[in-house]
Protein backbone atom coordinates (compact mmCIF):
# COMPACT_ATOMS: atom_id res chain seq x y z
CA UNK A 1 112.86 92.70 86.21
CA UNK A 2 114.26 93.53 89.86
CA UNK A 3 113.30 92.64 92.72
CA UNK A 4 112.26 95.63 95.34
CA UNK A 5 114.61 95.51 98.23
CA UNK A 6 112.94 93.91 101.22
CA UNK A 7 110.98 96.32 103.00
CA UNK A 8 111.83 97.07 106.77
CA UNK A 9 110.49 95.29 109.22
CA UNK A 10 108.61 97.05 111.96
CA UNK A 11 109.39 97.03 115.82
CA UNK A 12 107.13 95.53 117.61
CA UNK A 13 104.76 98.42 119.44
CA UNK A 14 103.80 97.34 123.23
CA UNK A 15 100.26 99.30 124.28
CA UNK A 16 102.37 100.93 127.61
CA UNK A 17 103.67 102.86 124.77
CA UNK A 18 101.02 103.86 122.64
CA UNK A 19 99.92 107.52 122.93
CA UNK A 20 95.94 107.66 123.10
CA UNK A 21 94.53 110.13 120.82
CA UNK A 22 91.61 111.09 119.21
CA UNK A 23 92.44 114.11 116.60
CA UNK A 24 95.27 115.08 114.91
CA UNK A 25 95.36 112.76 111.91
CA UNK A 26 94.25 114.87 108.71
CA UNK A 27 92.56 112.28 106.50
CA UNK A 28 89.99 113.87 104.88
CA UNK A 29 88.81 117.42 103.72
CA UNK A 30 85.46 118.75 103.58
CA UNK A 31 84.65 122.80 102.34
CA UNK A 32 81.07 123.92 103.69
CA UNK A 33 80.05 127.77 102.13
CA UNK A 34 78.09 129.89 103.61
CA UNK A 35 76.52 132.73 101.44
CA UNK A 36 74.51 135.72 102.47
CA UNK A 37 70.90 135.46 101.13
CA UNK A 38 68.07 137.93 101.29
CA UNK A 39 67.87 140.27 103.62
CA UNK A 40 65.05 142.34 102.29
CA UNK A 41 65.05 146.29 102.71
CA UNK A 42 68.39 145.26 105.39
CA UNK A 43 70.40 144.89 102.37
CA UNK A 44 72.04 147.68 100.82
CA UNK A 45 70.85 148.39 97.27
CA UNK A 46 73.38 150.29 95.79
CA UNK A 47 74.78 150.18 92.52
CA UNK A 48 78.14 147.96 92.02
CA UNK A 49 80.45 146.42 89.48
CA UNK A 50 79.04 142.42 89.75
CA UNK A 51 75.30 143.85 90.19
CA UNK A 52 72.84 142.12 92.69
CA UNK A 53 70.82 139.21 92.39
CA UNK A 54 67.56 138.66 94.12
CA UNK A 55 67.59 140.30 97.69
CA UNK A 56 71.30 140.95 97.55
CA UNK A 57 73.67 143.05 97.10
CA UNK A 58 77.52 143.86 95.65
CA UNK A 59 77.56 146.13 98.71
CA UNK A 60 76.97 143.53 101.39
CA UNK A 61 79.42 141.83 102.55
CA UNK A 62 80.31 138.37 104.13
CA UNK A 63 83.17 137.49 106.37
CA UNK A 64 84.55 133.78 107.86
CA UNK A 65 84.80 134.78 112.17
CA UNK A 66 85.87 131.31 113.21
CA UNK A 67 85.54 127.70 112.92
CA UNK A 68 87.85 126.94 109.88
CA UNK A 69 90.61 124.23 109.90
CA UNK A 70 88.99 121.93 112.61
CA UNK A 71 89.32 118.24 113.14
CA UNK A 72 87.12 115.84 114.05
CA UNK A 73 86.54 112.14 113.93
CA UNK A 74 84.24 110.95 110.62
CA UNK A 75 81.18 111.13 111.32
CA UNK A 76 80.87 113.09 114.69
CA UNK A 77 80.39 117.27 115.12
CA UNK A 78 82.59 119.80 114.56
CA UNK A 79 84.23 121.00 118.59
CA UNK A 80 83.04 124.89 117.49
CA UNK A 81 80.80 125.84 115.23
CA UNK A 82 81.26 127.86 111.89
CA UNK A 83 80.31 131.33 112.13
CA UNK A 84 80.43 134.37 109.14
CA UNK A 85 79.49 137.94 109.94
CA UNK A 86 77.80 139.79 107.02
CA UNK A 87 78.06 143.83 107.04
CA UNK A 88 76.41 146.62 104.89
CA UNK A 89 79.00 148.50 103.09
CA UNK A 90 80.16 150.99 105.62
CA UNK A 91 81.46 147.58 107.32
CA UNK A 92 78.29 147.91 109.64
CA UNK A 93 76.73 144.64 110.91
CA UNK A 94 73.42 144.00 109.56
CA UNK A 95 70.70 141.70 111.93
CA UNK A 96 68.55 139.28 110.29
CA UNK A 97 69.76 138.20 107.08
CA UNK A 98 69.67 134.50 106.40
CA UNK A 99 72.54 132.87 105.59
CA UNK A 100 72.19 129.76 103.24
CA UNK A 101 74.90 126.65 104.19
CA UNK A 102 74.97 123.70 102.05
CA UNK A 103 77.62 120.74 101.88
CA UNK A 104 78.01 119.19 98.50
CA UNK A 105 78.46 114.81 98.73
CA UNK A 106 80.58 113.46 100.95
CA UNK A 107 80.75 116.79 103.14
CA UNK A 108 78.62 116.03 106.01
CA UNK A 109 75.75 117.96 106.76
CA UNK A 110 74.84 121.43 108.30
CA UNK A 111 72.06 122.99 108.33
CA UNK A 112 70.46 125.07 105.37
CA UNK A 113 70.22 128.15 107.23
CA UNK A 114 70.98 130.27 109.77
CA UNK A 115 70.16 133.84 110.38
CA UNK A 116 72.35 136.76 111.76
CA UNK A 117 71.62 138.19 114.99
CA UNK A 118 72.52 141.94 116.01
CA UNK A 119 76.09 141.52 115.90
CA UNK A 120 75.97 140.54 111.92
CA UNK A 121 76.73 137.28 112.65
CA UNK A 122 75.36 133.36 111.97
CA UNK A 123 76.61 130.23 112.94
CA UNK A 124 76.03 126.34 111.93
CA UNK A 125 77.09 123.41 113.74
CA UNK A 126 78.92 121.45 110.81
CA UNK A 127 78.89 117.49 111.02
CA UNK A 128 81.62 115.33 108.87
CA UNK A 129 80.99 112.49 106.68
CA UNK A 130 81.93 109.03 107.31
CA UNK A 131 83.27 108.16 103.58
CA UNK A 132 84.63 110.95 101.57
CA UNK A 133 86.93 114.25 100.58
CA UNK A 134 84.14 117.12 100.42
CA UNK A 135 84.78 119.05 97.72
CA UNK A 136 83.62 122.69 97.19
CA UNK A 137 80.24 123.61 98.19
CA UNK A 138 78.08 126.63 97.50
CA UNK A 139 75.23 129.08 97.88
CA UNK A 140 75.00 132.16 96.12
CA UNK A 141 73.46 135.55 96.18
CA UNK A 142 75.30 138.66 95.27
CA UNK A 143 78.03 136.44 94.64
CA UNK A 144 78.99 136.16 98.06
CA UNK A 145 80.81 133.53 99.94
CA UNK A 146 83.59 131.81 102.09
CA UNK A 147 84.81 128.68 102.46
CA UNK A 148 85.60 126.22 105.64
CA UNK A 149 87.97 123.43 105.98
CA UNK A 150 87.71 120.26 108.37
CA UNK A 151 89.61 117.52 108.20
CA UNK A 152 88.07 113.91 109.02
CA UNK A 153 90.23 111.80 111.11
CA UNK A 154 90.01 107.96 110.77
CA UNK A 155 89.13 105.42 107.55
CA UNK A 156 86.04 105.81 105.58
CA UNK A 157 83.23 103.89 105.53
CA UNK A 158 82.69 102.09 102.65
CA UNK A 159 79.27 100.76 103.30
CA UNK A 160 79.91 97.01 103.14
CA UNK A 161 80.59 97.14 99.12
CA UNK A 162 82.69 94.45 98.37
CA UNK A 163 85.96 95.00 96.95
CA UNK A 164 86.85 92.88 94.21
CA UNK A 165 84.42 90.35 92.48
CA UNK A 166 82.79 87.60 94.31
CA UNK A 167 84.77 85.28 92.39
CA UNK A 168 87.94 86.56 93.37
CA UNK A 169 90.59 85.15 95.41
CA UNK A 170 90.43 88.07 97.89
CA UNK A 171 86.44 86.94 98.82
CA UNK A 172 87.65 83.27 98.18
CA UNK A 173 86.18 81.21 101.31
CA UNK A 174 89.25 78.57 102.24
CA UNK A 175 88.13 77.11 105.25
CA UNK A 176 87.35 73.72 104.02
CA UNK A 177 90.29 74.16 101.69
CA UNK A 178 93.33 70.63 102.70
CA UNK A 179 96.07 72.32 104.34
CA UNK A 180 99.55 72.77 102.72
CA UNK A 181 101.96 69.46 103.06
CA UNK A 182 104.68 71.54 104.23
CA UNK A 183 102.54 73.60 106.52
CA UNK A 184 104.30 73.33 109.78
CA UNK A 185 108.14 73.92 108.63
CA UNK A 186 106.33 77.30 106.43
CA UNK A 187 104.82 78.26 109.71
CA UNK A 188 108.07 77.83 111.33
CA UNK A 189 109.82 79.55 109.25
CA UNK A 190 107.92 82.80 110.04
CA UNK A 191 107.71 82.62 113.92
CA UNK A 192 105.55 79.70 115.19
CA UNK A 193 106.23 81.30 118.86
CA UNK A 194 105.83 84.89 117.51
CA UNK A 195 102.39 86.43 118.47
CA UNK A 196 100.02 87.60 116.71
CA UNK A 197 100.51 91.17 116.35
CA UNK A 198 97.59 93.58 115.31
CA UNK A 199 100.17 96.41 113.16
CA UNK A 200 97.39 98.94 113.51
CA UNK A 201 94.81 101.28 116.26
CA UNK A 202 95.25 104.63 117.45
CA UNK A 203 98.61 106.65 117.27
CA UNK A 204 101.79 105.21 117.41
CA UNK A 205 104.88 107.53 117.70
CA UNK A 206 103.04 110.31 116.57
CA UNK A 207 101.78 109.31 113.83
CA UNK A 208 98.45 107.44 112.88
CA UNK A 209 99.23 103.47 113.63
CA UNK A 210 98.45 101.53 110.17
CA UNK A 211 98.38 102.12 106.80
CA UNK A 212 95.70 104.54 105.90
CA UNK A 213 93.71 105.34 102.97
CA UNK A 214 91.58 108.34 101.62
CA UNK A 215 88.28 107.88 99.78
CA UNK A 216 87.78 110.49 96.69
CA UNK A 217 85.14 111.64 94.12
CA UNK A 218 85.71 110.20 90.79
CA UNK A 219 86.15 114.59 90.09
CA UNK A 220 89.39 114.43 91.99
CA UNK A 221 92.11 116.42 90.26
CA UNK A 222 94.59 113.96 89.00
CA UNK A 223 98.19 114.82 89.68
CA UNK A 224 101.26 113.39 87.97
CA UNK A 225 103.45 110.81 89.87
CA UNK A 226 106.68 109.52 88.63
CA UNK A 227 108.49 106.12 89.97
CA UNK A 228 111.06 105.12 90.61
CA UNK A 229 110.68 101.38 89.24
CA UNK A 230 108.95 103.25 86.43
CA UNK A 231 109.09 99.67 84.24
CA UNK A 232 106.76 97.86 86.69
CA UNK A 233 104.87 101.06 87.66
CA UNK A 234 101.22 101.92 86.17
CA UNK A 235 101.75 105.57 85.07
CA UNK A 236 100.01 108.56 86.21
CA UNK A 237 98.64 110.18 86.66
CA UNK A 238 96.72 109.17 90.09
CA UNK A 239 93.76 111.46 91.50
CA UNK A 240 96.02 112.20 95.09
CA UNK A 241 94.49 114.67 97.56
CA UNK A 242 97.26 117.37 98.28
CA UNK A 243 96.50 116.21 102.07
CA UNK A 244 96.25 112.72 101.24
CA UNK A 245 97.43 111.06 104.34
CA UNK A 246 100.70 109.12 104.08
CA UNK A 247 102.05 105.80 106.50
CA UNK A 248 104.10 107.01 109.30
CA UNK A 249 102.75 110.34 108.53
CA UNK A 250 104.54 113.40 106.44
CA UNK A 251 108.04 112.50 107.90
CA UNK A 252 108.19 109.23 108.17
CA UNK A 253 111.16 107.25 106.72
CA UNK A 254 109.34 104.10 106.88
CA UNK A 255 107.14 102.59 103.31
CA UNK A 256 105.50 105.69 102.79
CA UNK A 257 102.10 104.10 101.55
CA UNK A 258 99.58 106.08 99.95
CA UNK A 259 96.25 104.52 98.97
CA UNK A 260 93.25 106.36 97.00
CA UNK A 261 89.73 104.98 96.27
CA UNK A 262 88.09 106.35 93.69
CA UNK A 263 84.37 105.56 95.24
CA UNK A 264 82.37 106.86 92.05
CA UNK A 265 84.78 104.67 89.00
CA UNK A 266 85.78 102.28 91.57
CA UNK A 267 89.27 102.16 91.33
CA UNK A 268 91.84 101.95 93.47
CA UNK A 269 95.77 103.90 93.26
CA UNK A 270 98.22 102.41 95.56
CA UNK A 271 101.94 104.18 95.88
CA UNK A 272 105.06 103.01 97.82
CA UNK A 273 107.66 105.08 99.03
CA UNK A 274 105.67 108.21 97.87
CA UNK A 275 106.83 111.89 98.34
CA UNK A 276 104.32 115.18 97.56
CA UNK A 277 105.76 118.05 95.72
CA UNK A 278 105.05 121.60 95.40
CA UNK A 279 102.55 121.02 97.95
CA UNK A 280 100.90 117.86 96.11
CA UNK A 281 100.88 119.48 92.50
CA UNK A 282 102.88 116.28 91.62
CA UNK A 283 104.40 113.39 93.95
CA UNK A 284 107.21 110.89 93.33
CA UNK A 285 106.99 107.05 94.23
CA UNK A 286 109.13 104.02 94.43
CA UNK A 287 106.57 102.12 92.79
CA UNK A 288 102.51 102.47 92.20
CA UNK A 289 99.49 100.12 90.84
CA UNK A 290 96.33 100.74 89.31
CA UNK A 291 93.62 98.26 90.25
CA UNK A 292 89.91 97.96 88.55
CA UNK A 293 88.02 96.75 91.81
CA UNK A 294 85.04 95.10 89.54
CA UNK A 295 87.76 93.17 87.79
CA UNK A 296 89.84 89.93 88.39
CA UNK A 297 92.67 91.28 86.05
CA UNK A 298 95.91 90.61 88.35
CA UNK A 299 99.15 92.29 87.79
CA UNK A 300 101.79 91.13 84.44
CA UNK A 301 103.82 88.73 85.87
CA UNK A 302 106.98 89.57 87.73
CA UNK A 303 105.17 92.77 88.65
CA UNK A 304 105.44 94.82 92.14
CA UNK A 305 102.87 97.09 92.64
CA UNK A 306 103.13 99.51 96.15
CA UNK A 307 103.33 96.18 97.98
CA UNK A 308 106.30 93.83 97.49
CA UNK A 309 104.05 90.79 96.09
CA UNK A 310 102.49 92.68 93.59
CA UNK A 311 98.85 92.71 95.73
CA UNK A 312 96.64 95.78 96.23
CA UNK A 313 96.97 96.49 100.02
CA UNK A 314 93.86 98.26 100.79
CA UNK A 315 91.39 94.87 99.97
CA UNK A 316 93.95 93.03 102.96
CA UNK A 317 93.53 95.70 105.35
CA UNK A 318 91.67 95.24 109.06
CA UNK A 319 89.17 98.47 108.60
CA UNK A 320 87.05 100.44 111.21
CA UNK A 321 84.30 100.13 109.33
CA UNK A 322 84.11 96.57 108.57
CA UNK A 323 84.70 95.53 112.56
CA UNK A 324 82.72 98.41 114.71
CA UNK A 325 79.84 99.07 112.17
CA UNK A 326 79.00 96.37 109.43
CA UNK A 327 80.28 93.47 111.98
CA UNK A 328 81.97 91.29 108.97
CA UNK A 329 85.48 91.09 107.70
CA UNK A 330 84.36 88.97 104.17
CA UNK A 331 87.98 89.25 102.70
CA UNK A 332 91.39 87.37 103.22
CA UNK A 333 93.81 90.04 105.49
CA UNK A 334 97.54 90.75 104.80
CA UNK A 335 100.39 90.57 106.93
CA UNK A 336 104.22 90.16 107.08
CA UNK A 337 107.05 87.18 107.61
CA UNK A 338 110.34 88.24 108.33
CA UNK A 339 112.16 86.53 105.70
CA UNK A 340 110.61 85.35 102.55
CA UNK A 341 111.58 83.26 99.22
CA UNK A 342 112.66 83.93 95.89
CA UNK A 343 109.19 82.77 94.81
CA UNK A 344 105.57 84.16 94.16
CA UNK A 345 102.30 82.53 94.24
CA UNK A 346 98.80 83.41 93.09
CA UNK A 347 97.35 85.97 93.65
CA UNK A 348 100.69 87.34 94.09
CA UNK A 349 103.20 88.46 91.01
CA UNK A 350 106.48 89.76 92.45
CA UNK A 351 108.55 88.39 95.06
CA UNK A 352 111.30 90.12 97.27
CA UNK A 353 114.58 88.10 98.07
CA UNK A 354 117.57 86.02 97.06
CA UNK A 355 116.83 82.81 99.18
CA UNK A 356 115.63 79.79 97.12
CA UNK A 357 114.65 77.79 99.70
CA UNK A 358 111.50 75.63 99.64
CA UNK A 359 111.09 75.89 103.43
CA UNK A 360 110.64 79.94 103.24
CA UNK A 361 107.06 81.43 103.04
CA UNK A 362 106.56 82.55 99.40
CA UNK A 363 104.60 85.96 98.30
CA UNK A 364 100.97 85.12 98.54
CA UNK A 365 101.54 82.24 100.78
CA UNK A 366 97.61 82.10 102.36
CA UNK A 367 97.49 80.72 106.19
CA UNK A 368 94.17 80.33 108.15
CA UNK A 369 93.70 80.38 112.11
CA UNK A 370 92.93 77.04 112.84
CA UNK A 371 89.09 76.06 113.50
CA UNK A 372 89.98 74.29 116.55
CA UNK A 373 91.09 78.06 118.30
CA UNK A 374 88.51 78.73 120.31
CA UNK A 375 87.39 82.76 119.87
CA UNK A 376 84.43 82.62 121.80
CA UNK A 377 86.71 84.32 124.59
CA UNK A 378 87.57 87.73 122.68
CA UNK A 379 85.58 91.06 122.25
CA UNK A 380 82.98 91.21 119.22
CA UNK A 381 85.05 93.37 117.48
CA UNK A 382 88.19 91.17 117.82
CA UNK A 383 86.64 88.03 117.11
CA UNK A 384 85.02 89.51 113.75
CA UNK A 385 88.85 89.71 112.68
CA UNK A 386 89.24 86.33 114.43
CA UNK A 387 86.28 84.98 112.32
CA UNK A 388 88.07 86.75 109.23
CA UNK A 389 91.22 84.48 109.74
CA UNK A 390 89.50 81.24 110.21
CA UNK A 391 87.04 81.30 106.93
CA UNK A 392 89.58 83.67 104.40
CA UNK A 393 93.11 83.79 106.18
CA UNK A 394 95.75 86.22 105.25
CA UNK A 395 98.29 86.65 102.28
CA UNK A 396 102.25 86.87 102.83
CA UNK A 397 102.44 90.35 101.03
CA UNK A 398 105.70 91.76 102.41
CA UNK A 399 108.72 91.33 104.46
CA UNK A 400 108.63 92.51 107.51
CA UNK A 401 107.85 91.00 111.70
CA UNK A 402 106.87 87.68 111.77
CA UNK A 403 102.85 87.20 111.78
CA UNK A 404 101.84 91.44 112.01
CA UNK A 405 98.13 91.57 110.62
CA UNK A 406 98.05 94.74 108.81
CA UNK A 407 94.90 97.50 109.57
CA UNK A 408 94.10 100.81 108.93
CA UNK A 409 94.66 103.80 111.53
CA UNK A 410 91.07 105.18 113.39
CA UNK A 411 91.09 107.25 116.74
CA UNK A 412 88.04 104.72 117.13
CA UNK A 413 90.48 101.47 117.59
CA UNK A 414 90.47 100.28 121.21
CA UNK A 415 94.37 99.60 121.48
CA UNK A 416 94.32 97.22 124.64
CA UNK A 417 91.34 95.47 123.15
CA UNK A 418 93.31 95.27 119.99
CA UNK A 419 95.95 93.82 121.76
CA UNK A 420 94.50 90.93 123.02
CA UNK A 421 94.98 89.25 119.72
CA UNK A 422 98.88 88.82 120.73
CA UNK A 423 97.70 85.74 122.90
CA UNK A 424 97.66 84.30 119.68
CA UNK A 425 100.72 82.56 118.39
CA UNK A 426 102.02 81.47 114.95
CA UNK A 427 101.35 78.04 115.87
CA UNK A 428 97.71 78.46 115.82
CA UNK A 429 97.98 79.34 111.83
CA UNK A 430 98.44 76.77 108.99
CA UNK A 431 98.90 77.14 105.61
CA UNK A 432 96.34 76.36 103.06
CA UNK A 433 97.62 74.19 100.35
CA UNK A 434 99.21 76.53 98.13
CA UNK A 435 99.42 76.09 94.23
CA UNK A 436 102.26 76.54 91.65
CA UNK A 437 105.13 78.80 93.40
CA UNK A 438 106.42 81.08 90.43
CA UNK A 439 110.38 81.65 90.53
CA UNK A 440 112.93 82.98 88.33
CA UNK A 441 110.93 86.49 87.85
């Protein structure tokens, strides 16, 4: 076994020098196709080599104008809509054909036809999905189509499914729970003065601020990954988007984090430190985990996984969705200490550093905001994260700045709003009595 290095910590990232944005970010990919359908008598009916079916014709054909490669947040319309021209076969525009447009799951919605006016041409206005990849999606007649890409910028909505059992220490309620003997000196020892520091929002230096993730069909392609800590690595291979978003964004130096949901098995593939090749054919990864999310199974002990204490990341993560739509954070959150012990304790498996001393936070160490903060004072949306800390706390799961509450990137995040939560302190945390600290791993 061998311990990761410790991961580096983060600067901390004052608003003044956030950059506001609300595009850019390519999270997800949806393919809308638009296929000329009959046309009656308009139609040319000669003969050709792939023959004609129904109305159409080999002779017609269909062209993408404009509209491809767009962005947009989930959920919301398309800036410009999609528009194809279809033509006879002397490349002469042809009026009044309907053309059929139909998104597959988890690519929005447009609608199912439009018809072309007297410059051969039809448009749709194309709206993404909240949750998923699109994958291919088709019409047909004559064979005919084209294909449009947009790319969904933010987190997906997972509908308020529960990650994880009920039973599991994730969903675990610890309110009531005694707090830990040696709770002040462990709070201490992270930053009692530090603030609380919300490690996600908008854009940050460019690049989407948090650690993103990427919903997928349970038909993703699978790709194969190899590790670098191969030994405490689940193999591939892992079902990774070529354009699966990555932390820091594509030239970052920083963890690299990639996270995939499978939405239809319910799975979850987590990679640190991860690379794409040959234009995401294959990618290499410091290290990369496997999780069942209707299971309890944890990691073999002594494990990493793409997180230094051997956790999933994605179940600890603040999300859009959770806050601004469902209201409810009903999961412990994960954040970083800046200097940990050589010690591990459930849920946790792995732990990352030399130091043996008792008075250090260990992996999985699980702190709670105290019930006597008052929250009442903060926005809804903050105080459902507020809420979040008081009744399931958060898990030490990495080194890094003392007390940063890790979230996913959305153009949605209100940053100042977000950053209200840094009137919070370390000392309003304590830690929940903690069971057996594993060492020697």
């Amino acid at each position: 076994m061998h311990p990761l290095p410790s991961r580096t910590a983060h600067a901390v990232r004052p608003t003044a020098e956030r950059q506001l944005l609300t595009v850019g970010c390519g999270a997800l990919l949806a393919i809308v196709t638009a296929v000329a359908c009959g046309g009656g008598d308009r139609l040319s009916t000669g003969p050709g080599a792939g023959g004609t079916t129904g109305n159409g014709s080999p002779d017609t054909a269909l062209a993408k104008i404009s509209g491809d490669s767009q962005t947009a947040t989930l959920g919301t319309a398309l800036a410009s809509p999609l528009v194809v021209r279809v033509t006879d076969a002397k490349g002469n525009s042809i009026a009044g054909v309907t053309v059929a447009w139909s998104a597959t799951a988890g690519s929005g919605s447009v609608p199912a036809t439009s018809i072309t006016d007297a410059n051969g041409h039809a448009s749709a206005q194309w709206t993404l999905d909240t949750t998923y990849i699109g994958d291919s999606l088709a019409a047909s007649i004559a064979g005919h189509r084209v294909s449009f890409a947009a790319f969904g910028n933010g987190s997906g909505d997972l509908g308020g499914r529960q990650i994880f059992p009920a039973d599991n220490a994730w969903n675990a309620d610890i309110s009531g729970q005694p707090v830990d003997p040696n709770s002040d000196t462990l709070i201490a020892s992270c930053g009692a003065s530090s603030a609380l520091h919300p490690d996600f929002g908008t854009v940050y230096g460019g690049a989407p601020n948090g650690i993103p993730y990427v919903v997928v069909h349970g038909t993703q392609a699978t790709v194969p990954v190899s590790f670098q800590y191969a030994d405490e690595s689940d193999p591939g291979p892992y079902p990774v988007p070529p354009y699966a978003p990555i932390e820091g964004g594509a030239s970052s130096t920083g963890d690299r984090h990639v996270l995939v949901l499978d939405d239809d098995h319910w799975k979850l593939y987590e990679m640190y430190a991860a690379y794409p090749a040959t234009d995401g054919a294959s990618w290499s990864a410091g290290s990369g985990a496997i999780f069942d999310l209707a299971s309890d199974s944890l990691r073999p002990a002594g494990w990493t996984s793409a997180d230094a204490a051997g956790l999933p990341i994605l179940p600890g993560l603040v999300r859009y969705d959770e806050v601004a739509i469902h209201h409810l954070i009903a999961h412990a959150l994960r954040f970083t200490c800046p200097t940990t012990r050589n010690g591990y304790v459930a849920p946790a498996r792995h732990y990352a550093s030399s130091s043996t001393s008792t008075n250090l936070p260990p992996m999985g160490m699980r702190v709670r905001l105290k019930a006597s903060v008052n929250i009442s004072g903060y926005s809804a949306n903050v105080q459902v994260i507020l809420h979040a800390l008081q009744q399931y706390g958060m898990f030490v799961a990495d080194n890094g700045s003392a007390f940063f509450v890790s979230g996913a990137p959305d153009p949605r995040w209100n940053d100042s709003d977000l950053h209200n939560m840094t009137q919070l302190h370390g000392s309003d945390f304590e830690v929940v009595q903690m069971g057996t600290v594993v060492t020697g791993h």
